[in-house]
N, C-alpha and C. Protein backbone atom coordinates (compact mmCIF):
# COMPACT_ATOMS: atom_id res chain seq x y z
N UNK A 1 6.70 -28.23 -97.77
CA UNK A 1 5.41 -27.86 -97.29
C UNK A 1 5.57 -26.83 -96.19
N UNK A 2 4.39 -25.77 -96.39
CA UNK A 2 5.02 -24.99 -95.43
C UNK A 2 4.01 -25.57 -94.03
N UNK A 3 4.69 -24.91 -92.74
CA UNK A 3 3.99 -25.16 -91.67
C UNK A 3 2.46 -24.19 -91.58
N UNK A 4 1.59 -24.98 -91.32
CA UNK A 4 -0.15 -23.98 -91.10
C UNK A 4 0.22 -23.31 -89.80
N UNK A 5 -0.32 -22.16 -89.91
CA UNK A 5 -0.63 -21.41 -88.92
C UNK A 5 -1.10 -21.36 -87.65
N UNK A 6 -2.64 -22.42 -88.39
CA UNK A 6 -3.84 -22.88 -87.15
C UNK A 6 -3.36 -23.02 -86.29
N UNK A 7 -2.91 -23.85 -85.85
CA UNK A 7 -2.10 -24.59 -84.18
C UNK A 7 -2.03 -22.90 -83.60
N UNK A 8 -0.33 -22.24 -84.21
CA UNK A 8 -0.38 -20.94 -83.31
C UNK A 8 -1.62 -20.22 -83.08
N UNK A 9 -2.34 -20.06 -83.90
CA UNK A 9 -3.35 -19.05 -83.66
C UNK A 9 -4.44 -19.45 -82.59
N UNK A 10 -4.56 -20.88 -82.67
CA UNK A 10 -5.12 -21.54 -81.39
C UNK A 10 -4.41 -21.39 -80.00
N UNK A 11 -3.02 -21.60 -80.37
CA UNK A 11 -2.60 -21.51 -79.15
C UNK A 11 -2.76 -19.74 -78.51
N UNK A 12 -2.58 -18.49 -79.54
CA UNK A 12 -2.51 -17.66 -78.63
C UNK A 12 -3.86 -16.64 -78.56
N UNK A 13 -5.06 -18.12 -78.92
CA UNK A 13 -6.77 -17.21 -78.59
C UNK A 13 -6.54 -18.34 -77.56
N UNK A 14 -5.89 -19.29 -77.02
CA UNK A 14 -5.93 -20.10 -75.68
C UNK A 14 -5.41 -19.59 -74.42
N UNK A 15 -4.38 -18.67 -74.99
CA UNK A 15 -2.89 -17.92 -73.65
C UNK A 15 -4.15 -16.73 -73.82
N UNK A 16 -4.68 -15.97 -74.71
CA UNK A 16 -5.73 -14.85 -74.76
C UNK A 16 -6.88 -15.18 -73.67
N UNK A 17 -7.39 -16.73 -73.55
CA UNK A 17 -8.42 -16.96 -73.08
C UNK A 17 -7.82 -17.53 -71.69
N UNK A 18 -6.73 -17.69 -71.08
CA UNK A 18 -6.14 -18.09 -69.71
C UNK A 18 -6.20 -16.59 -68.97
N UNK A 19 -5.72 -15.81 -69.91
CA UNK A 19 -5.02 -14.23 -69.20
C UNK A 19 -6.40 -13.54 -68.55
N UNK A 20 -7.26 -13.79 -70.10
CA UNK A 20 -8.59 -13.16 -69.57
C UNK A 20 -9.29 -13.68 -68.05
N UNK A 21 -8.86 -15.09 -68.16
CA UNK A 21 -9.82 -15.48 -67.04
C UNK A 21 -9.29 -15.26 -65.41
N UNK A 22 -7.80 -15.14 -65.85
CA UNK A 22 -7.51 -15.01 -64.34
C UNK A 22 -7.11 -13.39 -63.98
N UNK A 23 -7.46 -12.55 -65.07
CA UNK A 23 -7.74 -11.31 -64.72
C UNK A 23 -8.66 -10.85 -64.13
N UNK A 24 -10.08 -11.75 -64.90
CA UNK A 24 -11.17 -11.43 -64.63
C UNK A 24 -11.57 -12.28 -62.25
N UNK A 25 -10.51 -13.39 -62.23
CA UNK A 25 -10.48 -13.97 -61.30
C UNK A 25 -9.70 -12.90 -60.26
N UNK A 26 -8.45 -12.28 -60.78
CA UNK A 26 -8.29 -11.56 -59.50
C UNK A 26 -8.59 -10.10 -59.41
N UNK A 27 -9.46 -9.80 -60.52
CA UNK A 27 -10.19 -8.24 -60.60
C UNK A 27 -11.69 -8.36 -59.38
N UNK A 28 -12.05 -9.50 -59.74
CA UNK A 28 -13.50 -9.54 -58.96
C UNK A 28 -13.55 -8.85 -57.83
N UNK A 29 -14.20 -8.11 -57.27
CA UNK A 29 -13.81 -8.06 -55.49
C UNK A 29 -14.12 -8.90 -54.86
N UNK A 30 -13.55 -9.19 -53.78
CA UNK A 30 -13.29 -9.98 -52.81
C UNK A 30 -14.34 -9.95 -51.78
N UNK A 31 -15.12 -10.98 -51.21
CA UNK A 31 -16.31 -10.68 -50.08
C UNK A 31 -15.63 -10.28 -48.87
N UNK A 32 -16.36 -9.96 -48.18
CA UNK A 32 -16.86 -8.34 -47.12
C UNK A 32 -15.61 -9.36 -45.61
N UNK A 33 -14.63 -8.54 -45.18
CA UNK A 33 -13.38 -9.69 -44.48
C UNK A 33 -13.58 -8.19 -43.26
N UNK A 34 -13.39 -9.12 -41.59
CA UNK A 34 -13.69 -7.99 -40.50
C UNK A 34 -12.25 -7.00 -40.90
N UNK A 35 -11.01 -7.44 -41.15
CA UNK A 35 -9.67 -6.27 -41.20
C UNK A 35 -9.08 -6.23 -40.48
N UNK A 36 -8.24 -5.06 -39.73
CA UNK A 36 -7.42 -4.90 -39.41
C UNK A 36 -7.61 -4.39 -37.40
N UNK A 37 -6.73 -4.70 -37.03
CA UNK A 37 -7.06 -4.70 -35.57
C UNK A 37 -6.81 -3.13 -35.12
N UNK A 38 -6.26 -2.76 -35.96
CA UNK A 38 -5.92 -1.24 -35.77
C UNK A 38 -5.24 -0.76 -34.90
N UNK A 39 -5.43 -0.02 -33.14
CA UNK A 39 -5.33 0.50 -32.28
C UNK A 39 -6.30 0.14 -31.46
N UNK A 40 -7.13 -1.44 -31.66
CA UNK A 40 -8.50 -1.65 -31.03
C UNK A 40 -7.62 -2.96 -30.12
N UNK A 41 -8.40 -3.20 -28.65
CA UNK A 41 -7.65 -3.84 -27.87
C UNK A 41 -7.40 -5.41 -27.96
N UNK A 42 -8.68 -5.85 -28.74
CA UNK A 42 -8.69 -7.09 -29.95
C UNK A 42 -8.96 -7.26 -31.10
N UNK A 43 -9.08 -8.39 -31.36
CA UNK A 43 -9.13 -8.22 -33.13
C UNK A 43 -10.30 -8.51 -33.50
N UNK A 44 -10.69 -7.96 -34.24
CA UNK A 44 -12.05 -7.83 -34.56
C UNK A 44 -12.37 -9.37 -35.98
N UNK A 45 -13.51 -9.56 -35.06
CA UNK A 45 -13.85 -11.46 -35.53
C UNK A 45 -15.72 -10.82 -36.54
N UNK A 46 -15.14 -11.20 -38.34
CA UNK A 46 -16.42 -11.18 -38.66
C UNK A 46 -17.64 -11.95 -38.07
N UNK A 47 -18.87 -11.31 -38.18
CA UNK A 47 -20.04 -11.94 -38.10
C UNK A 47 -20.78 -11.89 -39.60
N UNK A 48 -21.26 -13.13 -40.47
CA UNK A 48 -22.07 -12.63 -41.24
C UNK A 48 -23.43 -13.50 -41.25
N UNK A 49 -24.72 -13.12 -41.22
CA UNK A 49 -25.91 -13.67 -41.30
C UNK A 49 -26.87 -12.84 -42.07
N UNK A 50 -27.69 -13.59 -42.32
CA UNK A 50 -29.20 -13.04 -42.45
C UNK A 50 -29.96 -11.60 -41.75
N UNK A 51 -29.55 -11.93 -40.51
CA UNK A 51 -30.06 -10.26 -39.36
C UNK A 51 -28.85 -10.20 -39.14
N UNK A 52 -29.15 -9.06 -38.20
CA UNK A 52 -28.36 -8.24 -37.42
C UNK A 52 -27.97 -9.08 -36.14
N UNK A 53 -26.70 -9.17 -35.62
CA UNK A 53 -26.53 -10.34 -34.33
C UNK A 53 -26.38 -9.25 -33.20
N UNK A 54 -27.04 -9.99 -32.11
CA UNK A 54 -27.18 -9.34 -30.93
C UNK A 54 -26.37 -9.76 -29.71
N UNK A 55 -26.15 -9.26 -28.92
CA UNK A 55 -25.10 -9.60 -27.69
C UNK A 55 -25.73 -11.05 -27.21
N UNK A 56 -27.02 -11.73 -27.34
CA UNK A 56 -27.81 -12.95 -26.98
C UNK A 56 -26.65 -13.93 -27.85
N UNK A 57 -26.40 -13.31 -29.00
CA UNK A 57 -26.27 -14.18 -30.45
C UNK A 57 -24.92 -15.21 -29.61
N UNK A 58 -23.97 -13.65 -28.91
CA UNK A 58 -22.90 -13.96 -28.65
C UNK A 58 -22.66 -14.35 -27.40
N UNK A 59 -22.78 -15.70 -27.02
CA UNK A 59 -22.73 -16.69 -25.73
C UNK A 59 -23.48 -16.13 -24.40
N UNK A 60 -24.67 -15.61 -24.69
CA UNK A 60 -25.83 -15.00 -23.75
C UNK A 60 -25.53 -13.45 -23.23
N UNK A 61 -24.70 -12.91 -24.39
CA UNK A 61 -25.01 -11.63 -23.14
C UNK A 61 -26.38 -10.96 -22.67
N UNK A 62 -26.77 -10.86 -21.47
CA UNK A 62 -28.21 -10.31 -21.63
C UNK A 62 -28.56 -9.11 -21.22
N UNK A 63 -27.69 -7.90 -21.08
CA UNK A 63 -28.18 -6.52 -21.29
C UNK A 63 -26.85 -5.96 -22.43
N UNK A 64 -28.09 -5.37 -23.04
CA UNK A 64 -27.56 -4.71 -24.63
C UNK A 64 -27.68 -3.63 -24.45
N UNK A 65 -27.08 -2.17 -25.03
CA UNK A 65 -27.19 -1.05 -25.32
C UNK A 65 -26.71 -0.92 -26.48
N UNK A 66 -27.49 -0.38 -27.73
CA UNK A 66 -27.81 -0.43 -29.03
C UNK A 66 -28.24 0.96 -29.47
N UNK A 67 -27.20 1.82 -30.22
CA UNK A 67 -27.56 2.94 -31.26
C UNK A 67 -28.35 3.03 -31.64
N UNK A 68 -29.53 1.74 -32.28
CA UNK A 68 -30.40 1.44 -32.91
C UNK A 68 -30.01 2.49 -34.69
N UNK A 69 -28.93 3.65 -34.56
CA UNK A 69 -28.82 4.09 -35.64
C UNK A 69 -27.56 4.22 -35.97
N UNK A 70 -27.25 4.69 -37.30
CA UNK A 70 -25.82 5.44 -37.38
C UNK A 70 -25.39 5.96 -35.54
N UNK A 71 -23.90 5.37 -35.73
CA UNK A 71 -23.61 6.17 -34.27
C UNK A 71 -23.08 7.23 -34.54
N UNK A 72 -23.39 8.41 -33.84
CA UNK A 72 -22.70 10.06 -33.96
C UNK A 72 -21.72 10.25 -32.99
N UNK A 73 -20.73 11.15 -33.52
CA UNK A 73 -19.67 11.62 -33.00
C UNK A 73 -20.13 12.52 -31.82
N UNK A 74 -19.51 12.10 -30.40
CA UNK A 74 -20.12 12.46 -29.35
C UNK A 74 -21.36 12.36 -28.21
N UNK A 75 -21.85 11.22 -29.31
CA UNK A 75 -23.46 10.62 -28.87
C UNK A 75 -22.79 9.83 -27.58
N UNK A 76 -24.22 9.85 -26.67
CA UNK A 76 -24.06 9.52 -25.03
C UNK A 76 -24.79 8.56 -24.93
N UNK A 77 -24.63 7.21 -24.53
CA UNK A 77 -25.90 6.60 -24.79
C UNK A 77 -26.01 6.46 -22.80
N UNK A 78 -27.23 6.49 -22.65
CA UNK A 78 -27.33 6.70 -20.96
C UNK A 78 -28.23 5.20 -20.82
N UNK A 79 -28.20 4.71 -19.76
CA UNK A 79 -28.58 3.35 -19.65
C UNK A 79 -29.10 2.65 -17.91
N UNK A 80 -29.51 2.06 -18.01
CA UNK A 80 -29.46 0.98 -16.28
C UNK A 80 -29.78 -0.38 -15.62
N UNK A 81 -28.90 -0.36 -14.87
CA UNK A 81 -29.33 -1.94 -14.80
C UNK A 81 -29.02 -2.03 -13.09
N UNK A 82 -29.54 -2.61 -12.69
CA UNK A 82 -29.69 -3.39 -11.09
C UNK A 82 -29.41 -2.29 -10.18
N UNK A 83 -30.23 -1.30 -10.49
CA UNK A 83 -30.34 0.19 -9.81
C UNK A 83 -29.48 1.27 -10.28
N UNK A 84 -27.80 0.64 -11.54
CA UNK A 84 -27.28 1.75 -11.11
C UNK A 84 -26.86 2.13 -12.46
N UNK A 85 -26.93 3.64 -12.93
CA UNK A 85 -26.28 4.30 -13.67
C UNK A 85 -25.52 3.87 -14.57
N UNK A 86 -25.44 4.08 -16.12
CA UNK A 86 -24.25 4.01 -16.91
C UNK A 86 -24.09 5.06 -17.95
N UNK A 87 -23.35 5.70 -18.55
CA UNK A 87 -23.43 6.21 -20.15
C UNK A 87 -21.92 5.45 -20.70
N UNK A 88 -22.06 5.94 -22.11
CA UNK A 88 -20.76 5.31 -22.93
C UNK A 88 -20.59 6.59 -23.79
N UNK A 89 -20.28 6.94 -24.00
CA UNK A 89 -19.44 8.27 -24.64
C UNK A 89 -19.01 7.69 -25.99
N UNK A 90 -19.29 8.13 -27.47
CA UNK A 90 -18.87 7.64 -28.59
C UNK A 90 -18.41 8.69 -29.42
N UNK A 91 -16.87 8.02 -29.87
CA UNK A 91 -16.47 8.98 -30.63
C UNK A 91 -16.51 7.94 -32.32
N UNK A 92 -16.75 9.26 -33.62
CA UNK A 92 -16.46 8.71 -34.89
C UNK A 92 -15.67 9.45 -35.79
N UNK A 93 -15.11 9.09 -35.80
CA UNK A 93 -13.97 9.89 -37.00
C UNK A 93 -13.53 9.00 -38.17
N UNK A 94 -13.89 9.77 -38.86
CA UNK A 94 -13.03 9.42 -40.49
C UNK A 94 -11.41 8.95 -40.76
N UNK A 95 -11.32 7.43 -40.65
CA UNK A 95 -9.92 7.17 -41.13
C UNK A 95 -9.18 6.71 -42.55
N UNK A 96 -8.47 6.18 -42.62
CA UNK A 96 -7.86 6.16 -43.74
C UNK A 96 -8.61 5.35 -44.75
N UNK A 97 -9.12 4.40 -44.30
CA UNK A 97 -10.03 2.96 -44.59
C UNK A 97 -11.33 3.33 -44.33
N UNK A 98 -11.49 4.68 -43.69
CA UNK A 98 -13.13 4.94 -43.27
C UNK A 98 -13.90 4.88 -41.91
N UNK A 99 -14.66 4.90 -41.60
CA UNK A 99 -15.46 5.43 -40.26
C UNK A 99 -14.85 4.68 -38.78
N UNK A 100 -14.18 5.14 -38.11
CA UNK A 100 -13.81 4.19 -36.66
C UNK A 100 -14.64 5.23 -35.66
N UNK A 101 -14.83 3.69 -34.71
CA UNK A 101 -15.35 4.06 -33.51
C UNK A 101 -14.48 3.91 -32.16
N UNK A 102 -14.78 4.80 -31.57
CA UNK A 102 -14.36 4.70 -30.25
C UNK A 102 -15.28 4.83 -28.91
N UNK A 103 -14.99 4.63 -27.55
CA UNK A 103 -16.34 4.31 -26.80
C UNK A 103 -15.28 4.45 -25.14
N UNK A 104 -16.32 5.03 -24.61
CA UNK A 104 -15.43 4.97 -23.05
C UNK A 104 -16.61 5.32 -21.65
N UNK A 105 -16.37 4.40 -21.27
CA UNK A 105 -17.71 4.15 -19.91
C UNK A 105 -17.46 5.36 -18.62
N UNK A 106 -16.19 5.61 -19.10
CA UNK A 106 -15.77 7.09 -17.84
C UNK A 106 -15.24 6.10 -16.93
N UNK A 107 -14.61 6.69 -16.01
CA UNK A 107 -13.51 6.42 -14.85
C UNK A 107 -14.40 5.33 -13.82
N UNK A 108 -15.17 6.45 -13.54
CA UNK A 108 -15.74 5.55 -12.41
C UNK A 108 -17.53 4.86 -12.34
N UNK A 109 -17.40 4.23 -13.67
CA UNK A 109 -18.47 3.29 -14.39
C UNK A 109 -18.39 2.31 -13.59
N UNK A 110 -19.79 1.89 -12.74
CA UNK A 110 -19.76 0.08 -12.35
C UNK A 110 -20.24 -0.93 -13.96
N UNK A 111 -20.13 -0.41 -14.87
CA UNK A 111 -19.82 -1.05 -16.29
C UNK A 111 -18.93 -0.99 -17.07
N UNK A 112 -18.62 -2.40 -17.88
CA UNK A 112 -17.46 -2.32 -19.13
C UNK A 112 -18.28 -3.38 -19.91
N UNK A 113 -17.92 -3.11 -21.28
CA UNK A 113 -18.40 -3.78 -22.65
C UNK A 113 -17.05 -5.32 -22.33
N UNK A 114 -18.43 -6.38 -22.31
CA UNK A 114 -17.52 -7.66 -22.37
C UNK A 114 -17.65 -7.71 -24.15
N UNK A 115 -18.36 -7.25 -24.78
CA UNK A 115 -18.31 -7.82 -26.71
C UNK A 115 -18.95 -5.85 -27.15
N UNK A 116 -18.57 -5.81 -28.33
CA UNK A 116 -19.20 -4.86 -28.96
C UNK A 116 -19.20 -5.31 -30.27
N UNK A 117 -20.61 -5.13 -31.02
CA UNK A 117 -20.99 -5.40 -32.13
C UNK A 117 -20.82 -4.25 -32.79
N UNK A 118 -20.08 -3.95 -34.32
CA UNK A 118 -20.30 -2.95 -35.03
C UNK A 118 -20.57 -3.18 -36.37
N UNK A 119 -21.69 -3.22 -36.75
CA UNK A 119 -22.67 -3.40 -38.02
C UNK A 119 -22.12 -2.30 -38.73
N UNK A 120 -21.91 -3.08 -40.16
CA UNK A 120 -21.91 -1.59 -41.21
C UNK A 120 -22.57 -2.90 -42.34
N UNK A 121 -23.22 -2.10 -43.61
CA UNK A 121 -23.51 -3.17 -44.79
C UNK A 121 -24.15 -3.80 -44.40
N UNK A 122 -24.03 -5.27 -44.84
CA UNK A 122 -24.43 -6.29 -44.51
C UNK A 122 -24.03 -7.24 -43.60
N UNK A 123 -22.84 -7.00 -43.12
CA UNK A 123 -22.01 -7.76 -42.16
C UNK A 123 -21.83 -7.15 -40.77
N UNK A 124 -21.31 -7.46 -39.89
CA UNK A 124 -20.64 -6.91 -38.36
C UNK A 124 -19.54 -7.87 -38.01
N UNK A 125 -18.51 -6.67 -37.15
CA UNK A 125 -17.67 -7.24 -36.47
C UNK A 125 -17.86 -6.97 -35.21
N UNK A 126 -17.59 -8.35 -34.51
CA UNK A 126 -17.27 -8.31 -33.35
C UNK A 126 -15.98 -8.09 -32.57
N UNK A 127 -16.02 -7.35 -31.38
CA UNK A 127 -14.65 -7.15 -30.75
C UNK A 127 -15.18 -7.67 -29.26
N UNK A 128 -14.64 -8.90 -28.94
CA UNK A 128 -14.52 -9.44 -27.94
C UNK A 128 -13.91 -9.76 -26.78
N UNK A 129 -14.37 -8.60 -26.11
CA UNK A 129 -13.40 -8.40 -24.66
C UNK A 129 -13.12 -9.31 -23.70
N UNK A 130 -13.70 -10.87 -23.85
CA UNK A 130 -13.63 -12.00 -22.81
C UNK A 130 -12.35 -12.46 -23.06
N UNK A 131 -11.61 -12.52 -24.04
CA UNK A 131 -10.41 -13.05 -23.66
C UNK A 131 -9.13 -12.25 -23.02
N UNK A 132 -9.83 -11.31 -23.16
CA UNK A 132 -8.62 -9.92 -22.46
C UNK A 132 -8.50 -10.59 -20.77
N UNK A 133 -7.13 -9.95 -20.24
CA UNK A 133 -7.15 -10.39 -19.06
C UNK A 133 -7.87 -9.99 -18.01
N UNK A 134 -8.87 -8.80 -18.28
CA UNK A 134 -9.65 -8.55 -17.39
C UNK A 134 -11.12 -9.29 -17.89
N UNK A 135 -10.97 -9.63 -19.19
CA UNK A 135 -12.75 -9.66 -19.88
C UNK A 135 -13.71 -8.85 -19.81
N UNK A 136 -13.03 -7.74 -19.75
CA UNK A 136 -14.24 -6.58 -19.99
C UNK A 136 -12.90 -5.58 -20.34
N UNK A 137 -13.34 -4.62 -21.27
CA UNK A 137 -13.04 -3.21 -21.40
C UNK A 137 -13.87 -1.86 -20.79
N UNK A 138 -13.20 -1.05 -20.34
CA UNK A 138 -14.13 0.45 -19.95
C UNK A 138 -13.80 1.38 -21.63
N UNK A 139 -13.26 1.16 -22.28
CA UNK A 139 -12.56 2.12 -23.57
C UNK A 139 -11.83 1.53 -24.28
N UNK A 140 -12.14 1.91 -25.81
CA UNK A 140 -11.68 1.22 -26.84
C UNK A 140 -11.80 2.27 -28.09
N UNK A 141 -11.04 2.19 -28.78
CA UNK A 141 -10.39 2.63 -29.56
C UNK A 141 -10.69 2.25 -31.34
N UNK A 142 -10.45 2.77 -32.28
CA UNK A 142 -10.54 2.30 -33.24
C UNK A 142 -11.29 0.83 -33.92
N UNK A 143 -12.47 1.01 -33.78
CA UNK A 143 -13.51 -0.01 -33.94
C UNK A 143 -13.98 0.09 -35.47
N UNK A 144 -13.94 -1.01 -36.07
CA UNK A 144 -14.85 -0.57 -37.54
C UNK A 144 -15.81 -1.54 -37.89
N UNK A 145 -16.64 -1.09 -38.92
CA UNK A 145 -17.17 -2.75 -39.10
C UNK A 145 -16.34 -3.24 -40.86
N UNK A 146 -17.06 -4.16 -40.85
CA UNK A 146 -16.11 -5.04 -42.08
C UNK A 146 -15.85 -3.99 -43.41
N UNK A 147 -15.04 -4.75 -44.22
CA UNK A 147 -14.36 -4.11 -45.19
C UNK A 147 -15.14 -4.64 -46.10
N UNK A 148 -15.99 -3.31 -47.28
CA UNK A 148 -16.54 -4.09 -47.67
C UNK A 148 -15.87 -4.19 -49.22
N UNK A 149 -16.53 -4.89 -50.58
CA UNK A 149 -15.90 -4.89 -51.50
C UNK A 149 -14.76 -4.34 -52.25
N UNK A 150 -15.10 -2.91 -51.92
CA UNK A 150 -14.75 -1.67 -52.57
C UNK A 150 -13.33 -1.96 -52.02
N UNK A 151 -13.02 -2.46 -51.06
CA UNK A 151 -11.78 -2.59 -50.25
C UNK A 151 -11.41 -1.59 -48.40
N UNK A 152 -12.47 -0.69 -48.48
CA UNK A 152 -12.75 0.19 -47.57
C UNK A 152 -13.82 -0.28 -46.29
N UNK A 153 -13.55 0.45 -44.95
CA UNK A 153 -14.42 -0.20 -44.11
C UNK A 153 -15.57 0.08 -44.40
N UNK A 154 -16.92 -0.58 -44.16
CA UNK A 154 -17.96 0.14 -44.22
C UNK A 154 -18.61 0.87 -43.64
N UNK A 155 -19.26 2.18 -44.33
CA UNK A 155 -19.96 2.87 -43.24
C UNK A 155 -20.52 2.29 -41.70
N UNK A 156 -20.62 2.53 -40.70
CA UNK A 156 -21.23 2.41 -39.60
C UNK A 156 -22.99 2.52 -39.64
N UNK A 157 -23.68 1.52 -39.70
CA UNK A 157 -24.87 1.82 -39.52
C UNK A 157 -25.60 1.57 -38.02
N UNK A 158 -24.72 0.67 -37.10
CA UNK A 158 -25.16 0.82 -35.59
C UNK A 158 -24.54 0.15 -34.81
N UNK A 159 -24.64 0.62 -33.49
CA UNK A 159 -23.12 -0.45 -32.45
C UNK A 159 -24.36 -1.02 -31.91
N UNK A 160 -24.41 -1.97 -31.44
CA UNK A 160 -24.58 -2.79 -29.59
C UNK A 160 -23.57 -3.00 -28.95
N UNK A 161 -23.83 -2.87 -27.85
CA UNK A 161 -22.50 -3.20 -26.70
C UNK A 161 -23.39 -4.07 -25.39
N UNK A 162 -22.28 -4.72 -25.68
CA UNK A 162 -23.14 -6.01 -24.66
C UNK A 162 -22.08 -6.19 -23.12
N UNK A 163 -23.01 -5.23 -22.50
CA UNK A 163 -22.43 -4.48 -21.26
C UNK A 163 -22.36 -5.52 -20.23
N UNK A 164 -21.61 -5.43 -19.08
CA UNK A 164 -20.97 -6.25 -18.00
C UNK A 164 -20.90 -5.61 -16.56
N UNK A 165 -20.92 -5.99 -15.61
CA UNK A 165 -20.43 -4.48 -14.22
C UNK A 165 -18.91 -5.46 -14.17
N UNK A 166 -18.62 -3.95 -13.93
CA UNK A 166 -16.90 -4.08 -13.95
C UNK A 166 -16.50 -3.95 -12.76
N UNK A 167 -16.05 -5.10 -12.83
CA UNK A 167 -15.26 -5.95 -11.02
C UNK A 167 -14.24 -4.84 -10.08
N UNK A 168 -13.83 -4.06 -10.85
CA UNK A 168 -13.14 -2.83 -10.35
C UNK A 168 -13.77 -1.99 -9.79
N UNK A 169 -15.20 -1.27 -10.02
CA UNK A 169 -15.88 -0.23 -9.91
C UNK A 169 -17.37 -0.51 -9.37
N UNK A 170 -18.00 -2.19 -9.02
CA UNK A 170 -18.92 -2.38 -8.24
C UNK A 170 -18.78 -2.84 -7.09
């Protein structure tokens, strides 16, 4: 008697139907992850919700300065609080992964960013300057917001910076 076929042919529409599925399992993209710390002075901690999170969101900060838009390369954002003066200076340039930010309060700022929010998509990362040994930054470097499917950061659609007076300069 000879041996039937069936069995093999089951078995290799079964190894056909394993391959497919875990192709199809590690083809999917992957949801929206904050990345890589870059040249930024911490590591950037996703946020994902429903809205947009605000410096309140993040353990009360209560004065915000907010792009409200795409941030531009060179944009000044000018600001004040308890009589005195601030701007933040923003730089954006195109990196390998896509849009980074950078930000610097100038030398002799009585402010530094204790958190900065950077929204792109649907998600934001936070970069959280309280655990640094000063807990505040005056300048920072390579900021993005999350990575989104595609595998790339996502465009920048707006910062907040959830500002502090800096113990050095008040």
């Amino acid at each position: 008697m000879t041996p039937s076929r069936r069995p093999r042919w089951g078995a290799h529409f079964a190894a056909l139907g394993l391959s497919t599925a875990l192709a199809m399992t590690f083809a999917t993209p992957a949801s929206a992850q904050a990345g890589d710390q870059l040249d930024a002075a911490v590591p950037p901690v996703e946020y994902t919700a429903e809205v947009n999170p605000d410096c309140e969101d993040i353990n009360g900060f209560t004065l915000e300065v907010d792009t409200d838009n795409a941030p531009v390369d060179g944009e000044v954002l000018n600001f004040s609080s308890g009589g005195q003066n601030g701007t933040i200076t923003l730089g954006v340039t195109e990196g390998e992964q896509g849009q980074l930010l950078s930000f610097d309060f100038g030398d002799d700022s009585a402010f530094a960013a204790g958190a900065v929010i950077v929204k792109g998509s649907n998600n934001a990362n936070i970069y959280d300057y309280r655990p640094t040994m000063a807990g505040q930054i005056e300048a920072d470097e390579t900021l993005h917001a999350p990575i989104n499917p595609s595998g790339g950061f996502a465009d920048l659609s707006h910062v907040a910076f959830c500002i502090v007076p800096d113990g050095s300069n008040t």
